[in-house]
Protein backbone atom coordinates (compact mmCIF):
# COMPACT_ATOMS: atom_id res chain seq x y z
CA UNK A 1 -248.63 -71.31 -59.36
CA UNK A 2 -245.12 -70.70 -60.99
CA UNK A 3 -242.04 -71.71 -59.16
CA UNK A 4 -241.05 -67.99 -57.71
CA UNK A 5 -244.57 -67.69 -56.53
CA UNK A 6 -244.20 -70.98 -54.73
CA UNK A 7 -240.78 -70.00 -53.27
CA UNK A 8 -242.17 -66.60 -52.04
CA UNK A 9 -245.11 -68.60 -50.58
CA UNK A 10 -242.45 -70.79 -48.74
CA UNK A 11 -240.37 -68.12 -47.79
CA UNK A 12 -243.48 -66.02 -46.28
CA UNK A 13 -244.76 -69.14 -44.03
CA UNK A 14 -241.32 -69.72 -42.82
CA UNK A 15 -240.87 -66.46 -41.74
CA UNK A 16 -243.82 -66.18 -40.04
CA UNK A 17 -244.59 -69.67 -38.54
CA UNK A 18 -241.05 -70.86 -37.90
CA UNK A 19 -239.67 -68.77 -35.53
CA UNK A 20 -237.38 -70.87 -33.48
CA UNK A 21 -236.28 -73.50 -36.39
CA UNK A 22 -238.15 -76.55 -35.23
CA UNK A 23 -241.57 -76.24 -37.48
CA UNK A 24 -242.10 -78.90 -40.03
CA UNK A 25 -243.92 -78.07 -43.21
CA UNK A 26 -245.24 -82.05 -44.30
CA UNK A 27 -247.74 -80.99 -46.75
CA UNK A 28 -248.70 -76.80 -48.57
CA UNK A 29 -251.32 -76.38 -51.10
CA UNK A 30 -252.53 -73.45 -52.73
CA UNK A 31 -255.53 -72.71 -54.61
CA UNK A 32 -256.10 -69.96 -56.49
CA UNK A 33 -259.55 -68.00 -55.75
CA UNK A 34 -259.82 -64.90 -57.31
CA UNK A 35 -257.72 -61.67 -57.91
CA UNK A 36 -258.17 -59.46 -55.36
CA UNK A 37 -257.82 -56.30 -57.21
CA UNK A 38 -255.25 -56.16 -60.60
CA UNK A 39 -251.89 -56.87 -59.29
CA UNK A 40 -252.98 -59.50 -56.20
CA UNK A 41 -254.37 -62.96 -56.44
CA UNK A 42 -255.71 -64.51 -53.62
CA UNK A 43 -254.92 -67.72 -52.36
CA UNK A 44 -255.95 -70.51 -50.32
CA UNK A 45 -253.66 -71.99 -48.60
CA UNK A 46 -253.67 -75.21 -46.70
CA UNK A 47 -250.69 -76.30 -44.27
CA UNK A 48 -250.03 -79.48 -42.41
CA UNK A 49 -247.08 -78.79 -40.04
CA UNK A 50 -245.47 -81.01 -37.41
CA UNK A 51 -241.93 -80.15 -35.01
CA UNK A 52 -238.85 -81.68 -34.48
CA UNK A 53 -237.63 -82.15 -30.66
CA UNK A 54 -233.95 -83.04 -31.04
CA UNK A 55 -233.00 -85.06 -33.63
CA UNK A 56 -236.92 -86.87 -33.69
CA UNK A 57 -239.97 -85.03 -35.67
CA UNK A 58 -242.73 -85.50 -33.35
CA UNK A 59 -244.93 -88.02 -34.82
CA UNK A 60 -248.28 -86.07 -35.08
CA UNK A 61 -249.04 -82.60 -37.34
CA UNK A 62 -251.77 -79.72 -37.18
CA UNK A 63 -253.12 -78.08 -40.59
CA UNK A 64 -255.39 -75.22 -41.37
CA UNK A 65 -256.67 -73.37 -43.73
CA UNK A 66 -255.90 -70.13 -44.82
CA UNK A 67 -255.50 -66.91 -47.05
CA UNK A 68 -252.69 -65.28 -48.47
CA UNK A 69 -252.90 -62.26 -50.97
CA UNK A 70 -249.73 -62.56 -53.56
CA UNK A 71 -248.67 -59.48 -55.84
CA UNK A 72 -245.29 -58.64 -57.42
CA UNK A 73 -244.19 -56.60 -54.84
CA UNK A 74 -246.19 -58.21 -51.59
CA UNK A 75 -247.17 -61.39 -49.92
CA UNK A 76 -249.27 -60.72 -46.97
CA UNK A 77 -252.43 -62.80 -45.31
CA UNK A 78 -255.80 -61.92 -46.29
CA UNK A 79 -259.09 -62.72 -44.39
CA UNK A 80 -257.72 -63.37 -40.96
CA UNK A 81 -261.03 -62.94 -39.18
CA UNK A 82 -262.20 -66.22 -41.09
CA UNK A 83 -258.83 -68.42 -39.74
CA UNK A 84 -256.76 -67.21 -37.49
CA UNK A 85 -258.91 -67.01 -34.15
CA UNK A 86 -259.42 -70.69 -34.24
CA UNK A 87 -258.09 -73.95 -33.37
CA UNK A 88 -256.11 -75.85 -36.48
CA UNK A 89 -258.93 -77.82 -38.37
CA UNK A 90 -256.64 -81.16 -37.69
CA UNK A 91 -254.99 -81.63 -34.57
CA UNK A 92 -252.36 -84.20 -33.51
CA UNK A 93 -253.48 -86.74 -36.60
CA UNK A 94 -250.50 -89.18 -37.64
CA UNK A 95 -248.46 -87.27 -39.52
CA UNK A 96 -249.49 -90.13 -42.43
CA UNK A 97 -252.06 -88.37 -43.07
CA UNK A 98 -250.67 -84.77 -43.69
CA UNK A 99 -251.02 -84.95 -47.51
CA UNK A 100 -254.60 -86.39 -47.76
């Protein structure tokens, strides 16, 4: 992934998980899957995210998985029926243990 795809990755999780300011991204991958028609690829993306509750970052994160369909133009989720009804696949693990 080149380094404005990785920024408009960024910039679309912010937007949409960190509302208020206090979300943590500790850890992002992406993995490219397939194109999902000519102009966007499809991704999936794994996050570990933890908060911060004053001037402390609470000492435990969540991840999950997920997908996000990237074209020139558009960054939007893809295949929300498969993630987004659930619980994260980690919950409260020490935030050590974001990036394995």
């Amino acid at each position: 992934m080149d380094k404005p795809t990785q920024q408009k990755l960024m910039d679309f999780l912010k937007a949409n998980f960190d509302t208020d300011g206090n979300l943590r991204f500790l850890a992002v991958s992406a993995m490219k899957l397939v194109a999902a028609d000519q102009l966007t690829t499809l991704f999936k993306v794994r996050i570990a995210i933890t908060f911060q509750a004053g001037d402390s970052v609470i000492p435990f994160f969540d991840g999950t998985d997920m997908y996000v369909g990237i074209s020139p133009s558009s960054i939007k989720f893809a295949r929300e029926h498969e993630w987004a009804d659930g619980p994260p696949i980690m919950e409260g693990s020490p935030n050590e243990l974001a990036l394995p």
